[in-house]
PDB file of N, CA and C in Angstrom:
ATOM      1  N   UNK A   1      69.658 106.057 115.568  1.00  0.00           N
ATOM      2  CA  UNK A   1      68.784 106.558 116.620  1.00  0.00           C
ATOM      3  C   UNK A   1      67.583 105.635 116.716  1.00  0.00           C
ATOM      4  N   UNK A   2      67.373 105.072 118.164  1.00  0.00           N
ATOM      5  CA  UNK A   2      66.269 104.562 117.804  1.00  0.00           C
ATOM      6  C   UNK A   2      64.901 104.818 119.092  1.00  0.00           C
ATOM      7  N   UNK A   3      63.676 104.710 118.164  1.00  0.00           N
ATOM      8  CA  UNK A   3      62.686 105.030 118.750  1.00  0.00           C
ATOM      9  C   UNK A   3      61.962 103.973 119.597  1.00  0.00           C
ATOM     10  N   UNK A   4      62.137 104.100 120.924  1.00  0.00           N
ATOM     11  CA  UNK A   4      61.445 102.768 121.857  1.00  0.00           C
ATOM     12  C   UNK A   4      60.364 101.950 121.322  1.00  0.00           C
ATOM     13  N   UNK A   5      59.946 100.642 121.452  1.00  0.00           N
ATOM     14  CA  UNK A   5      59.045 100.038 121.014  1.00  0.00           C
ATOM     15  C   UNK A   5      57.537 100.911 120.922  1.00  0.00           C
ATOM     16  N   UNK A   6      57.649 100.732 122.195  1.00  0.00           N
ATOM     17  CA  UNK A   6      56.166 101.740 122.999  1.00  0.00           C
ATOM     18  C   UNK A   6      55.877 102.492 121.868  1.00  0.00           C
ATOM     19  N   UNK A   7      56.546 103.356 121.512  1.00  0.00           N
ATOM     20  CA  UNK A   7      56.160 104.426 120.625  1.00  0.00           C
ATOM     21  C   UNK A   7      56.545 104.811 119.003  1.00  0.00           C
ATOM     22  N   UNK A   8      57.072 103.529 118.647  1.00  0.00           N
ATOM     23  CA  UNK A   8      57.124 103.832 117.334  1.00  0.00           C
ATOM     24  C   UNK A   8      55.749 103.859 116.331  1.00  0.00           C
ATOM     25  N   UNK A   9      54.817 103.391 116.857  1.00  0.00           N
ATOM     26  CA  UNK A   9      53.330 103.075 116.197  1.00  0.00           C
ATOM     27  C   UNK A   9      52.775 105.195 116.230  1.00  0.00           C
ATOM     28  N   UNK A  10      54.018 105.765 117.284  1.00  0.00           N
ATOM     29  CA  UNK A  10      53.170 106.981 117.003  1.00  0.00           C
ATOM     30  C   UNK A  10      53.923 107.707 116.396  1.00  0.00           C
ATOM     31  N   UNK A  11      54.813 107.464 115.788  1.00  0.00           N
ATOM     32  CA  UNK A  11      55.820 107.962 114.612  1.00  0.00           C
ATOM     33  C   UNK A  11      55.302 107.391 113.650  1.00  0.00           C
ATOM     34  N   UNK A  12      55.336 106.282 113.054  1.00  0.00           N
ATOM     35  CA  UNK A  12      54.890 105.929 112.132  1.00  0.00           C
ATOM     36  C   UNK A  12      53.325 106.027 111.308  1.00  0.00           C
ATOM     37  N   UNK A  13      52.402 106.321 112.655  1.00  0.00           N
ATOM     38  CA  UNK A  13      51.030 107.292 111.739  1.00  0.00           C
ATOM     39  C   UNK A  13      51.356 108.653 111.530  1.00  0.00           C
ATOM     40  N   UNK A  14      52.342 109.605 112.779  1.00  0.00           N
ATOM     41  CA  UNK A  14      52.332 110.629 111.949  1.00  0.00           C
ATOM     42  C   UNK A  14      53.261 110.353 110.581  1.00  0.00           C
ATOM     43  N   UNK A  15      54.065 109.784 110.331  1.00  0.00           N
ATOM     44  CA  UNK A  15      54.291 109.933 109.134  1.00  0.00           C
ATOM     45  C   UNK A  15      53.455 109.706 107.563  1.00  0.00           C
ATOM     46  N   UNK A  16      52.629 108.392 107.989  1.00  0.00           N
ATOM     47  CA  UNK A  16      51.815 107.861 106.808  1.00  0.00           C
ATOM     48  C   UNK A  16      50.961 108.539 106.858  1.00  0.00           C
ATOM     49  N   UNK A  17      50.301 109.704 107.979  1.00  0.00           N
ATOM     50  CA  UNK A  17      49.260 110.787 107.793  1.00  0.00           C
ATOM     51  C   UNK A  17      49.520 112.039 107.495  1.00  0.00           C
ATOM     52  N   UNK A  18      51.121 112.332 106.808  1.00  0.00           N
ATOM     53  CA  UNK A  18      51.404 113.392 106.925  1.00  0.00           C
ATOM     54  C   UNK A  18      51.345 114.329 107.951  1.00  0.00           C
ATOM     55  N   UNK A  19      51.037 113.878 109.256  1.00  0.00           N
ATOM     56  CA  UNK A  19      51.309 114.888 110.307  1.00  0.00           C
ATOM     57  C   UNK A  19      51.922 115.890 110.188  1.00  0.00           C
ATOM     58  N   UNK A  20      52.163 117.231 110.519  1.00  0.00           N
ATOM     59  CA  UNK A  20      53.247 118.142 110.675  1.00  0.00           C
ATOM     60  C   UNK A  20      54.201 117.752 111.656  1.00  0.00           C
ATOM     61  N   UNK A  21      53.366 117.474 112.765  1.00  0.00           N
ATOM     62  CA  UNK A  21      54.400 117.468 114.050  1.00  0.00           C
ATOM     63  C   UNK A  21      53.383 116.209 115.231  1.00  0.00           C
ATOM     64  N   UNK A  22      54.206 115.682 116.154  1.00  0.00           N
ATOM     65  CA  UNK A  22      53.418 115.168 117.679  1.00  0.00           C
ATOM     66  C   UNK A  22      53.570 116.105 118.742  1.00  0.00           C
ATOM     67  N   UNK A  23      52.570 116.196 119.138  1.00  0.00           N
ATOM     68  CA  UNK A  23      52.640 116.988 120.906  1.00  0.00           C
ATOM     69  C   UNK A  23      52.625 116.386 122.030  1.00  0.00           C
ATOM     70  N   UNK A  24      54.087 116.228 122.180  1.00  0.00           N
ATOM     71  CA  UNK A  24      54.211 115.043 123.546  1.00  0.00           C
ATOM     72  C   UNK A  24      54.810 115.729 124.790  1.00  0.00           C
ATOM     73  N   UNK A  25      54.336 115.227 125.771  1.00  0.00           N
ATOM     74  CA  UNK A  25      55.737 115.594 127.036  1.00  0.00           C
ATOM     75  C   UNK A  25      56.924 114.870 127.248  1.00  0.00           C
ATOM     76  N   UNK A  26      56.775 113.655 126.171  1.00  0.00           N
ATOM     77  CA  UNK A  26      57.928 112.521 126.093  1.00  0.00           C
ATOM     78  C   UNK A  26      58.435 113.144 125.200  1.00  0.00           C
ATOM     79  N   UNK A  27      59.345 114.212 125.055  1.00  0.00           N
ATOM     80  CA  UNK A  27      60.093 114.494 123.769  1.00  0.00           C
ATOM     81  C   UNK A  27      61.482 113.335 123.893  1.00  0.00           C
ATOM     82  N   UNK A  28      61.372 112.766 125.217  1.00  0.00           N
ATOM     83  CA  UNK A  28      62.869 112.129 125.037  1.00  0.00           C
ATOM     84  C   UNK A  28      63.250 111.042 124.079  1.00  0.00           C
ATOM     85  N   UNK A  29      61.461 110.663 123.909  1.00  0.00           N
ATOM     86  CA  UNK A  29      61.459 109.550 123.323  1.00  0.00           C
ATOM     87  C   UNK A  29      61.334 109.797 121.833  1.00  0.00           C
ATOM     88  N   UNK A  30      61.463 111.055 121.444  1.00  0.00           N
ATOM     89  CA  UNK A  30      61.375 111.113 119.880  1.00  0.00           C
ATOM     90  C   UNK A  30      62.268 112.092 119.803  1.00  0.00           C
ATOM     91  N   UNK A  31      63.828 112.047 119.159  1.00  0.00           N
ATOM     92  CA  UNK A  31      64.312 112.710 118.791  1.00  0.00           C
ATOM     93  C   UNK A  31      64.252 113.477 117.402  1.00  0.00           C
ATOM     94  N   UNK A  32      64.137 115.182 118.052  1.00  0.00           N
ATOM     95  CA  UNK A  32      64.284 116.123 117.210  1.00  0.00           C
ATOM     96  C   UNK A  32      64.749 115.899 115.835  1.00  0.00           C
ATOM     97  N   UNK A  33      65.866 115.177 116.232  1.00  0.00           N
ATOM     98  CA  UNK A  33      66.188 115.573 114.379  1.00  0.00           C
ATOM     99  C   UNK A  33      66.349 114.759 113.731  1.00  0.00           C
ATOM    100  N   UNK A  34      66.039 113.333 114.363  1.00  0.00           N
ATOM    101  CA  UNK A  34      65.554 112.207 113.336  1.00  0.00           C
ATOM    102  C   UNK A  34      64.335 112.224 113.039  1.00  0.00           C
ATOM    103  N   UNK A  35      62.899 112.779 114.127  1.00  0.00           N
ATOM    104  CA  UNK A  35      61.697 113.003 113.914  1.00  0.00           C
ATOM    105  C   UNK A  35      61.563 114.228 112.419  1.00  0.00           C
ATOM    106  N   UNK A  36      62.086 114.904 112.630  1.00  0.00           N
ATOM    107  CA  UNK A  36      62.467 116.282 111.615  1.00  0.00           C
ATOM    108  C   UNK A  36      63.076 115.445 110.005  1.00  0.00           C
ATOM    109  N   UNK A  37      64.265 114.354 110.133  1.00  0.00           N
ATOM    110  CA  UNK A  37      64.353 113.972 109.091  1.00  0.00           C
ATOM    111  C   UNK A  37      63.183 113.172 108.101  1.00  0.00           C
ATOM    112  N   UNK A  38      62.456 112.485 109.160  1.00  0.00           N
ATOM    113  CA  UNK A  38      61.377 112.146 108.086  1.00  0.00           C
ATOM    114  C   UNK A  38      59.705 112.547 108.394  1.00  0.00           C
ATOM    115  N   UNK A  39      60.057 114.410 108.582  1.00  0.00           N
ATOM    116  CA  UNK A  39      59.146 115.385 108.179  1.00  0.00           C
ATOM    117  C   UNK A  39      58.031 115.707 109.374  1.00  0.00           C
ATOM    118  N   UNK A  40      58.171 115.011 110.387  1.00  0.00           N
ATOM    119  CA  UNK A  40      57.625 115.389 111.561  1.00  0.00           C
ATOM    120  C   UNK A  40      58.616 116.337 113.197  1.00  0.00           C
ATOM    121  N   UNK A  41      57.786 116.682 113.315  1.00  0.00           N
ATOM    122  CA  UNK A  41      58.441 118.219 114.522  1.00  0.00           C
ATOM    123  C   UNK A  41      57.605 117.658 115.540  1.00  0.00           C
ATOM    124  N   UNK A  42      58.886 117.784 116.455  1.00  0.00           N
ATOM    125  CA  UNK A  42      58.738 117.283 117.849  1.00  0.00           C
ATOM    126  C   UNK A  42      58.192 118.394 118.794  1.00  0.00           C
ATOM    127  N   UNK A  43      56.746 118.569 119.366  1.00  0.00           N
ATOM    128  CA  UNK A  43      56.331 120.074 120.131  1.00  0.00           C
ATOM    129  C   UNK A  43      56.163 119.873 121.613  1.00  0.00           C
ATOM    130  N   UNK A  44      56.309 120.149 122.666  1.00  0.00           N
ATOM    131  CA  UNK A  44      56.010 120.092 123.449  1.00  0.00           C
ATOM    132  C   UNK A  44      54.367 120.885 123.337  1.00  0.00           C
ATOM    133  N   UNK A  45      53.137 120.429 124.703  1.00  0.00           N
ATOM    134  CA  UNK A  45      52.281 121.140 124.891  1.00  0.00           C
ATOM    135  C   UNK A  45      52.211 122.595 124.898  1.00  0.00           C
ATOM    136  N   UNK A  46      53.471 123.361 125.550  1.00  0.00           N
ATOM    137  CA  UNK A  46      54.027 124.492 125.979  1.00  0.00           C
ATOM    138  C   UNK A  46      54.609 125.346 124.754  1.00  0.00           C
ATOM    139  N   UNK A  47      54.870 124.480 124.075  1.00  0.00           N
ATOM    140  CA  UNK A  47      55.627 125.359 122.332  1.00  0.00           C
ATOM    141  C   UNK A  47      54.381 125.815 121.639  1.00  0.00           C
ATOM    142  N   UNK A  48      53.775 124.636 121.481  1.00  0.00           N
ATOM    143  CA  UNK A  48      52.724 124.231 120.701  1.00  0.00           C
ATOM    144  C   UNK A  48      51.600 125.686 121.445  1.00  0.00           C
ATOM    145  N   UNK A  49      51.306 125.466 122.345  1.00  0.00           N
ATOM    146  CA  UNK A  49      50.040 126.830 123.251  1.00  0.00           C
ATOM    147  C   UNK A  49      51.255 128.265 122.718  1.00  0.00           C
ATOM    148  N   UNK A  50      52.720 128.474 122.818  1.00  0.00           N
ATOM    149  CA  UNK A  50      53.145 129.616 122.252  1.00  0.00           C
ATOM    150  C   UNK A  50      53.015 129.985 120.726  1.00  0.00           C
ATOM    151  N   UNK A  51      53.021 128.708 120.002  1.00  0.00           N
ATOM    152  CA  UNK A  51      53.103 128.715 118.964  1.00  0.00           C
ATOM    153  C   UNK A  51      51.920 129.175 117.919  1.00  0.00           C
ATOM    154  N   UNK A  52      50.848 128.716 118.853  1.00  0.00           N
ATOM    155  CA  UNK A  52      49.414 129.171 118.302  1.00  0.00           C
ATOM    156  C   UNK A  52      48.968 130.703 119.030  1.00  0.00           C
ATOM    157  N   UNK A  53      49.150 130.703 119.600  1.00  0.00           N
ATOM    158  CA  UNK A  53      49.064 132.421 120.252  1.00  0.00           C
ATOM    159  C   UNK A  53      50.002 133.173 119.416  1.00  0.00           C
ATOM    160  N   UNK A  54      51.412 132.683 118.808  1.00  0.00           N
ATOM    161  CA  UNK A  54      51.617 134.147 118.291  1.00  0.00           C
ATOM    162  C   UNK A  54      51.410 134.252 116.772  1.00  0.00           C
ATOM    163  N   UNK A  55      50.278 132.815 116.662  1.00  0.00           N
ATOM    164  CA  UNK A  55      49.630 133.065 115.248  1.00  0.00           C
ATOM    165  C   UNK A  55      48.400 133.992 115.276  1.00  0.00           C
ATOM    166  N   UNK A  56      47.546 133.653 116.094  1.00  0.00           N
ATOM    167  CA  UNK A  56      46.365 133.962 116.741  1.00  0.00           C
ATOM    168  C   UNK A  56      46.461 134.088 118.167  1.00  0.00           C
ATOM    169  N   UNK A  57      46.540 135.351 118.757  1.00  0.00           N
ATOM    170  CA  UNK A  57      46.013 135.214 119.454  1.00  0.00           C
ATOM    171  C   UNK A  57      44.804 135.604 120.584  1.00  0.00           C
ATOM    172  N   UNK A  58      43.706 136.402 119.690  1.00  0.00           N
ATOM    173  CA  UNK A  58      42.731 136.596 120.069  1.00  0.00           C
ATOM    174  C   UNK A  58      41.955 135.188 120.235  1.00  0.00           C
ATOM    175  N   UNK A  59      42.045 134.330 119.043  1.00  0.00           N
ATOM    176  CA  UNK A  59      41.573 132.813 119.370  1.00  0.00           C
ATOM    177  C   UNK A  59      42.199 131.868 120.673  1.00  0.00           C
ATOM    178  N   UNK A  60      43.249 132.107 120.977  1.00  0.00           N
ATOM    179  CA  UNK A  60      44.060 131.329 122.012  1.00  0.00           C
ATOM    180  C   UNK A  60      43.311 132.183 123.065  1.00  0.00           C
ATOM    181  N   UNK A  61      42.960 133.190 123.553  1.00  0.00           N
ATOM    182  CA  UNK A  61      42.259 133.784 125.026  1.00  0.00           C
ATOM    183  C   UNK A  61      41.122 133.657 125.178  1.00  0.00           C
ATOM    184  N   UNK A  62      40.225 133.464 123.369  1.00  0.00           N
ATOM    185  CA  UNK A  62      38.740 132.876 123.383  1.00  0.00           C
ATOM    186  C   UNK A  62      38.462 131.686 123.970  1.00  0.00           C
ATOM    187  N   UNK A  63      39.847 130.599 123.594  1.00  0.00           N
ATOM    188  CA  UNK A  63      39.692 129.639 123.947  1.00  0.00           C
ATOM    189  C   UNK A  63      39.873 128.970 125.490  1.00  0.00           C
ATOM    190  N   UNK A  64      40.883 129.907 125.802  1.00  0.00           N
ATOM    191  CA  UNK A  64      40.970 129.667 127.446  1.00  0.00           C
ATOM    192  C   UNK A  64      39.850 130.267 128.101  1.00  0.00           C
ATOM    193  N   UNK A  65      39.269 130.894 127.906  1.00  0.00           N
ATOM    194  CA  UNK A  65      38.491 132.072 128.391  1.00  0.00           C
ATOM    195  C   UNK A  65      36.844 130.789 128.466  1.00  0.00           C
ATOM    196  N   UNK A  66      36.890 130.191 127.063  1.00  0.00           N
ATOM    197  CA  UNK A  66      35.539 129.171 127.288  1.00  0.00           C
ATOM    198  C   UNK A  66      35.660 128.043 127.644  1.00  0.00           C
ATOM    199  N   UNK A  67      37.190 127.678 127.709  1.00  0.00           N
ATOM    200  CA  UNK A  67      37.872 126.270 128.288  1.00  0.00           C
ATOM    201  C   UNK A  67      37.249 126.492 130.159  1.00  0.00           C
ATOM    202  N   UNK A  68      37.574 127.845 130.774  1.00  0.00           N
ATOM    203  CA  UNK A  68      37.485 127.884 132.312  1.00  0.00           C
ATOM    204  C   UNK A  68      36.243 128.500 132.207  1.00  0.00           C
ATOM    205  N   UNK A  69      35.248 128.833 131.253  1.00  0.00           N
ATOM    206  CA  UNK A  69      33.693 129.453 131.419  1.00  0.00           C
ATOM    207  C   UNK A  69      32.843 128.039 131.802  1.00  0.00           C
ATOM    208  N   UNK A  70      33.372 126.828 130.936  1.00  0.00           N
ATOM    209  CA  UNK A  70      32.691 125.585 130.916  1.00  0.00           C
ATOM    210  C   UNK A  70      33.421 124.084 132.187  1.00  0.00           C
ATOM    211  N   UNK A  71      34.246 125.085 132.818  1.00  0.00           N
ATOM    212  CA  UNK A  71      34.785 124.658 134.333  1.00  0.00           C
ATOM    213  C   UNK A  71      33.916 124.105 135.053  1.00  0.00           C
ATOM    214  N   UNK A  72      33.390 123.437 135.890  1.00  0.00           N
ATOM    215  CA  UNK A  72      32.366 123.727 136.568  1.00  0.00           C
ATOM    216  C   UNK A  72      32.713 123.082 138.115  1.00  0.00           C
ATOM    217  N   UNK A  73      33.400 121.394 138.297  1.00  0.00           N
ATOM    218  CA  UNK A  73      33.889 121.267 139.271  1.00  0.00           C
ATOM    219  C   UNK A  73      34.873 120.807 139.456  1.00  0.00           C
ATOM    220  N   UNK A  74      35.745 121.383 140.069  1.00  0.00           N
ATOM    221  CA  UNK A  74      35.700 122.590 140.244  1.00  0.00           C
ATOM    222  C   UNK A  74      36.067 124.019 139.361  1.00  0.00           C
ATOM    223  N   UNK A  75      35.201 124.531 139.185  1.00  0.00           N
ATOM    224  CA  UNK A  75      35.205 125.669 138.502  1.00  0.00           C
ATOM    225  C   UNK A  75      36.251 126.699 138.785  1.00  0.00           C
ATOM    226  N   UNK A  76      36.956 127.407 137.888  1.00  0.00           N
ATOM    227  CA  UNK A  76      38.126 128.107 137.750  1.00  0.00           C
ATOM    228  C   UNK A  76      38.061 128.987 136.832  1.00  0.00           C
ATOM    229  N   UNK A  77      39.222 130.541 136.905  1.00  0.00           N
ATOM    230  CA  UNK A  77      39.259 131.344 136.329  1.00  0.00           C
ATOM    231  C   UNK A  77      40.012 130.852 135.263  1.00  0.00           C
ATOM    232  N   UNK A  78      39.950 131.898 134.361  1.00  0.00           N
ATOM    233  CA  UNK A  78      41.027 131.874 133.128  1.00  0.00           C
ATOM    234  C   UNK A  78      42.135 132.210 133.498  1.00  0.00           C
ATOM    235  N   UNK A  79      42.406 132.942 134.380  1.00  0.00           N
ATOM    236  CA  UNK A  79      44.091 133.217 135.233  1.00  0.00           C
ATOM    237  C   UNK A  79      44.194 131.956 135.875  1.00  0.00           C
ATOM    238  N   UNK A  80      43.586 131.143 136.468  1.00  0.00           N
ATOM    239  CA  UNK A  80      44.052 130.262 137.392  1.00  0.00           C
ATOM    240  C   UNK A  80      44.308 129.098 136.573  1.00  0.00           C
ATOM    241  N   UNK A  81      43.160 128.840 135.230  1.00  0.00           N
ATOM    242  CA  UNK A  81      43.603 127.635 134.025  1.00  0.00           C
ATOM    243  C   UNK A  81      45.131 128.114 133.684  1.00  0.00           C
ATOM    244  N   UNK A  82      44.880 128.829 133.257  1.00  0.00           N
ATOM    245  CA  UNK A  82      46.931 129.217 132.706  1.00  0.00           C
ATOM    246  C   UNK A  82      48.094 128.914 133.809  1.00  0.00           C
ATOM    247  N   UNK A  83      48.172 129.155 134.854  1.00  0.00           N
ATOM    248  CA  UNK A  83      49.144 128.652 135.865  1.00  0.00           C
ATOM    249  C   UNK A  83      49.400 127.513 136.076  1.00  0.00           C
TER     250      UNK A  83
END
């Protein structure tokens, strides 16, 4: 399996930093289960925002909630940041 030029420099710090995982929208470019064999997890943005909400998630609505309080232009709700 191999990992495109472009992006092996971001496999290879998470590994020497012990990363857990990368949060990419390029998952194509890092496969699951060679990323997984040497100890890093491939997340999308979207796993990763589920993943922390159903650890916490009074902190995940604090955080959207001051992510769209500190909106300004244009300024937006916390329903409308989430969509």
């Amino acid at each position: 399996m191999q990992i495109p030029n472009n992006d092996r420099h971001v496999l290879a710090l998470a590994v020497e930093s012990a990363a857990d995982s990368i949060i990419t929208f390029n998952v194509r470019d890092f496969p699951r289960d060679y990323c997984e064999n040497l100890g890093v997890a491939i997340l999308t943005p979207d796993e990763t925002a589920a993943e922390l909400a159903s650890h916490d998630l009074a902190g995940v609505t604090n955080a959207v909630h001051e992510i769209a309080h500190r909106r300004r232009n244009p300024s937006i709700s916390a329903n409308d940041l989430l969509v």
